[in-house]
N, C-alpha and C. Protein backbone atom coordinates (compact mmCIF):
# COMPACT_ATOMS: atom_id res chain seq x y z
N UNK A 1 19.89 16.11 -1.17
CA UNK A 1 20.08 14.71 -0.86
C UNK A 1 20.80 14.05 -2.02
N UNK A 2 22.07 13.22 -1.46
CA UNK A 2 22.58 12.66 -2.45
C UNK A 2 22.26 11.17 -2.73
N UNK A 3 22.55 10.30 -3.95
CA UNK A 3 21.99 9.37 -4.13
C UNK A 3 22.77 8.45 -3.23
N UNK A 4 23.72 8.46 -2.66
CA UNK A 4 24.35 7.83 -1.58
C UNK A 4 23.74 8.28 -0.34
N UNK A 5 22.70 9.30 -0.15
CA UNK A 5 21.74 9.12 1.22
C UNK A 5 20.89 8.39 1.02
N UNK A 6 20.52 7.31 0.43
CA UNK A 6 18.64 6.50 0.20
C UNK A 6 19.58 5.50 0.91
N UNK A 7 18.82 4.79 1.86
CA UNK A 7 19.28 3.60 2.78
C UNK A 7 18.44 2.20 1.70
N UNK A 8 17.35 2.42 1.21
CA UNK A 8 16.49 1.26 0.53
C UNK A 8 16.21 2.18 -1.24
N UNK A 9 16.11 0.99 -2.08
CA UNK A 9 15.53 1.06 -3.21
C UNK A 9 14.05 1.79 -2.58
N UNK A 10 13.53 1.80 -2.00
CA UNK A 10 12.16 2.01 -1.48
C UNK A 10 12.10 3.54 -1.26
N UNK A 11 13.25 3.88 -0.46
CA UNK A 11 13.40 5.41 -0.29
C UNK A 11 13.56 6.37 -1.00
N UNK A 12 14.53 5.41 -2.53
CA UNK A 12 14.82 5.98 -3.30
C UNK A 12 13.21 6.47 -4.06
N UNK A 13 12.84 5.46 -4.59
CA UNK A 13 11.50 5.50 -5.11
C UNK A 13 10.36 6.48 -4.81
N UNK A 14 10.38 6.43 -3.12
CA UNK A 14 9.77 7.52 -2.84
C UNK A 14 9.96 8.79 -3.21
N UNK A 15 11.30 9.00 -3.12
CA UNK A 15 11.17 10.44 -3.44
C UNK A 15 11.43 10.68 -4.85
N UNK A 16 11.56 9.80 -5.74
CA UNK A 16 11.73 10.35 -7.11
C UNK A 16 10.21 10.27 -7.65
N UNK A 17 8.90 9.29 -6.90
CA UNK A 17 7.78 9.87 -7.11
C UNK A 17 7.52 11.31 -6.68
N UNK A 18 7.70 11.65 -5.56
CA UNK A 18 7.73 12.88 -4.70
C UNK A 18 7.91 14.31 -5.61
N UNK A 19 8.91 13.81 -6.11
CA UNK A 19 9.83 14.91 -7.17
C UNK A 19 8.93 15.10 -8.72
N UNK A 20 8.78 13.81 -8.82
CA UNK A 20 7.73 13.63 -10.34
C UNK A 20 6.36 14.66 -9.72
N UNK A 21 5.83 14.22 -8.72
CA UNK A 21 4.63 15.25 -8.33
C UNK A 21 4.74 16.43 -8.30
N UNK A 22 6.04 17.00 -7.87
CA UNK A 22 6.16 18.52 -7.57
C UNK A 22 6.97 19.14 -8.18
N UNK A 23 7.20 18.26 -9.38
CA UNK A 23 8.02 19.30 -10.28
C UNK A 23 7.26 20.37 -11.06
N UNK A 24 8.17 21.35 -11.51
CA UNK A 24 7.54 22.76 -11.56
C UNK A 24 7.78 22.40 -13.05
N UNK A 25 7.50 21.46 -13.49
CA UNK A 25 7.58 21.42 -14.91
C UNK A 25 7.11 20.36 -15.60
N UNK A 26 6.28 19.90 -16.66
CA UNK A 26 5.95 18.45 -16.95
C UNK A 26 7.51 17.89 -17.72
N UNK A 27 8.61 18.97 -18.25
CA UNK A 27 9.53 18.11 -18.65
C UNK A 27 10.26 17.48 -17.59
N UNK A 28 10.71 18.17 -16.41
CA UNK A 28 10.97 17.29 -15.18
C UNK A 28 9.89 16.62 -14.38
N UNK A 29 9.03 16.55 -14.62
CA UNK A 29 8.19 15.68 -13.96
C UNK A 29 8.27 13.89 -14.67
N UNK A 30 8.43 14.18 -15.97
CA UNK A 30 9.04 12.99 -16.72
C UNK A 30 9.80 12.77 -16.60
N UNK A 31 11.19 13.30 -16.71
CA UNK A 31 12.40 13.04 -16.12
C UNK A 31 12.43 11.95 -14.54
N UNK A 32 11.28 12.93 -13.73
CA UNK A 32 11.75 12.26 -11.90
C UNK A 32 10.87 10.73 -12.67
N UNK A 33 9.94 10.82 -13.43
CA UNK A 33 9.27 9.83 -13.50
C UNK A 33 9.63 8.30 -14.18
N UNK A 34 10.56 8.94 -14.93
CA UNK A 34 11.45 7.80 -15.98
C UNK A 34 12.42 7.27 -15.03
N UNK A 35 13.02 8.08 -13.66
CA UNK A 35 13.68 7.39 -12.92
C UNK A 35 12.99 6.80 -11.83
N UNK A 36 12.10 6.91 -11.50
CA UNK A 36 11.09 6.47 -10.63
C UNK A 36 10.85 4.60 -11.27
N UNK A 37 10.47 5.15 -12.59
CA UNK A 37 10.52 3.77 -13.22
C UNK A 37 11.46 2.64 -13.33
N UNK A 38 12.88 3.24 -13.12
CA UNK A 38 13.95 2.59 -13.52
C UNK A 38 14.16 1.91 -12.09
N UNK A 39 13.90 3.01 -11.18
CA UNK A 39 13.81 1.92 -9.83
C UNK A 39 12.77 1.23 -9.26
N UNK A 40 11.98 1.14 -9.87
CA UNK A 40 10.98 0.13 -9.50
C UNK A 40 10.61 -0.76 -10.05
N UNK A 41 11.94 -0.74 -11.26
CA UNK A 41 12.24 -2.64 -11.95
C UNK A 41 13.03 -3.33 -11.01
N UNK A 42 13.50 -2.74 -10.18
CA UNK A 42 14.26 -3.42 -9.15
C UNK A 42 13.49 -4.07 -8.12
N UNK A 43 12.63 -3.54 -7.97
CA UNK A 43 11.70 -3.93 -6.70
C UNK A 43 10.12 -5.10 -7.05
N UNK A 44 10.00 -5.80 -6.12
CA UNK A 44 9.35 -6.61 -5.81
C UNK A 44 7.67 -5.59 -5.84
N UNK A 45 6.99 -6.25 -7.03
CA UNK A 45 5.50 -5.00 -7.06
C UNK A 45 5.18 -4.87 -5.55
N UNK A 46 4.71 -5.93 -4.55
CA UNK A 46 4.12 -5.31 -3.34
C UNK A 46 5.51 -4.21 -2.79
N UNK A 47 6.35 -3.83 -2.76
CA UNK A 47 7.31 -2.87 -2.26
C UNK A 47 7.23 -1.57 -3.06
N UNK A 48 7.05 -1.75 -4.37
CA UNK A 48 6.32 -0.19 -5.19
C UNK A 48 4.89 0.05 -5.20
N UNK A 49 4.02 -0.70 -4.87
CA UNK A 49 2.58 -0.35 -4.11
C UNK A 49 2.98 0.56 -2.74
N UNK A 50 3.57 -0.11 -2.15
CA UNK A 50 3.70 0.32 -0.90
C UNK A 50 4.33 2.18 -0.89
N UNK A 51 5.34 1.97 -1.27
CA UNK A 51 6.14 3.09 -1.82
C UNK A 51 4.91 4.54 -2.35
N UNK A 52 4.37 3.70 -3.39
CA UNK A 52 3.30 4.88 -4.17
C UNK A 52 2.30 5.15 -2.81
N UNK A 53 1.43 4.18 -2.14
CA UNK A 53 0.60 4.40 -1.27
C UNK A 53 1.32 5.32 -0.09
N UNK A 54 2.46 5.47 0.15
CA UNK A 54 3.03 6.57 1.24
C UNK A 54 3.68 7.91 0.43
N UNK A 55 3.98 8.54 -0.83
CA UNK A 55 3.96 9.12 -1.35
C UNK A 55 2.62 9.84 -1.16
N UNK A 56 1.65 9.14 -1.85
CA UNK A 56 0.46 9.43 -2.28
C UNK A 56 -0.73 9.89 -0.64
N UNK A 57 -0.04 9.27 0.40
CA UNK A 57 -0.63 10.00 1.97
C UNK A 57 0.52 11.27 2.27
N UNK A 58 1.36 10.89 1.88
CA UNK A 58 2.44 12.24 1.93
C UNK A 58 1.58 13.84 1.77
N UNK A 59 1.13 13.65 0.26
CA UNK A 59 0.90 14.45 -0.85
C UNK A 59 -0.55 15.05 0.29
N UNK A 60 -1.27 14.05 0.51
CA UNK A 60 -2.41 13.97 1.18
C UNK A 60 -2.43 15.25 2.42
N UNK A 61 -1.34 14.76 2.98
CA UNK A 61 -1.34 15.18 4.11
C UNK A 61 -0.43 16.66 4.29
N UNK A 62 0.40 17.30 2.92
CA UNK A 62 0.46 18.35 2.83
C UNK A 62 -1.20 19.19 2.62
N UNK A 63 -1.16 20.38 3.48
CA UNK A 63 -2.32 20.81 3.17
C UNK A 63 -2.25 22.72 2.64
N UNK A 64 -0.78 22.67 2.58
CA UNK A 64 -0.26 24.21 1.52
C UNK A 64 0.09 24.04 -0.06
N UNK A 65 0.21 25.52 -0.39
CA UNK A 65 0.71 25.51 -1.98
C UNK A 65 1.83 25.26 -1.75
N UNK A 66 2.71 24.68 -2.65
CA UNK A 66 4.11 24.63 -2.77
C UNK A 66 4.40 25.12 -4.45
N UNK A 67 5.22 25.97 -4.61
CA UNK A 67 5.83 26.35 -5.92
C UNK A 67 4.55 26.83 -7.01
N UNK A 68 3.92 27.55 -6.31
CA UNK A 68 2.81 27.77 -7.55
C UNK A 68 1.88 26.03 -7.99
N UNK A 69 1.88 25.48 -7.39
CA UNK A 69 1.26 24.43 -8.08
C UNK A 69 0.57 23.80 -6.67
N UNK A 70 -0.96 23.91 -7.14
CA UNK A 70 -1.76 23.28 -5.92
C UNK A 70 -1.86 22.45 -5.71
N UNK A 71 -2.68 22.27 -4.40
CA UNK A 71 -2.98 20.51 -4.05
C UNK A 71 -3.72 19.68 -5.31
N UNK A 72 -4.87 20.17 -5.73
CA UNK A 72 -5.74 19.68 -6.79
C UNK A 72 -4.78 19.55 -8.05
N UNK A 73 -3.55 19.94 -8.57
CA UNK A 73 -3.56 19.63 -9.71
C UNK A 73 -2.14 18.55 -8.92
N UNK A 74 -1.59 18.80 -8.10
CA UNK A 74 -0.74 17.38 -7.59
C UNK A 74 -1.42 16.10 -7.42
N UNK A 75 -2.38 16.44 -6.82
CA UNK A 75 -3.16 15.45 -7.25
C UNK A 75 -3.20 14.43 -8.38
N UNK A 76 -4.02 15.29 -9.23
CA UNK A 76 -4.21 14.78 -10.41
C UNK A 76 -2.89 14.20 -10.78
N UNK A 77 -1.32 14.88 -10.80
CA UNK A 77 -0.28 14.76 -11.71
C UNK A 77 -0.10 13.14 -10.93
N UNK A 78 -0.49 12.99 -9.22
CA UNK A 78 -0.27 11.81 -8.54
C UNK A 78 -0.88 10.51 -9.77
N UNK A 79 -1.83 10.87 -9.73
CA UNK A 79 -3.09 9.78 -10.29
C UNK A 79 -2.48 9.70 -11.43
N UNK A 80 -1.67 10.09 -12.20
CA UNK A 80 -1.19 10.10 -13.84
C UNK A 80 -0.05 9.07 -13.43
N UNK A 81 0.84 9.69 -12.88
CA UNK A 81 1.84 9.06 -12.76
C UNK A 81 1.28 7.74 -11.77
N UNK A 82 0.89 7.44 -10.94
CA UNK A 82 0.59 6.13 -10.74
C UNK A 82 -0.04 5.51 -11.66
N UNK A 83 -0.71 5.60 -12.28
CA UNK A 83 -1.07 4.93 -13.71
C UNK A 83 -0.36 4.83 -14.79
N UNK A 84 0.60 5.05 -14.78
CA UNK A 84 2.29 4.82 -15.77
C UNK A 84 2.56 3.71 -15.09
N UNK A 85 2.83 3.67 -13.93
CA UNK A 85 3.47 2.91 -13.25
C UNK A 85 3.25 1.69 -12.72
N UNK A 86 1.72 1.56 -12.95
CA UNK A 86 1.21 0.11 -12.92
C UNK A 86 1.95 -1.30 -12.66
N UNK A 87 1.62 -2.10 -11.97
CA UNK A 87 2.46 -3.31 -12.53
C UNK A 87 1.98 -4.29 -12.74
N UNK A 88 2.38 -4.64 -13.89
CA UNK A 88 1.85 -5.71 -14.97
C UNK A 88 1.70 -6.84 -14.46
């Protein structure tokens, strides 16, 4: 997907949380996460609540391994990174 496929700041967001969760690495998981951040100075907080809360049923509602990395520790990496991301 190219960055000329996201129709909304919102879509975008989603999946660069998406990406922060399932990266096979904590140095790209910071990476998706620093851009995750950068687009969600753009956005209105109730629109990055929203965003994280459908990520975060996404995640939910996978119920396989993906890439060596389980549900339980996506999890957790979810709960980290939404707590970066707070809004003030």
């Amino acid at each position: 997907m190219k960055e000329s496929d996201f129709q909304t700041y919102r879509e975008a967001l989603e999946m660069g949380l998406y990406l922060a969760v399932t990266a096979p690495t904590e140095e790209k998981c910071e990476e998706a996460t620093n851009m995750a951040k950068l687009i969600a100075s753009c956005m209105e907080p109730d629109e990055v609540e929203a965003a994280k809360a459908t990520v975060e049923q996404r995640l939910k509602d996978e119920k396989r391994e993906a890439d060596g990395c389980n549900l339980a520790f996506r999890m957790d990496r979810a709960g980290r990174i939404r707590e970066e991301m707070e809004v003030n």
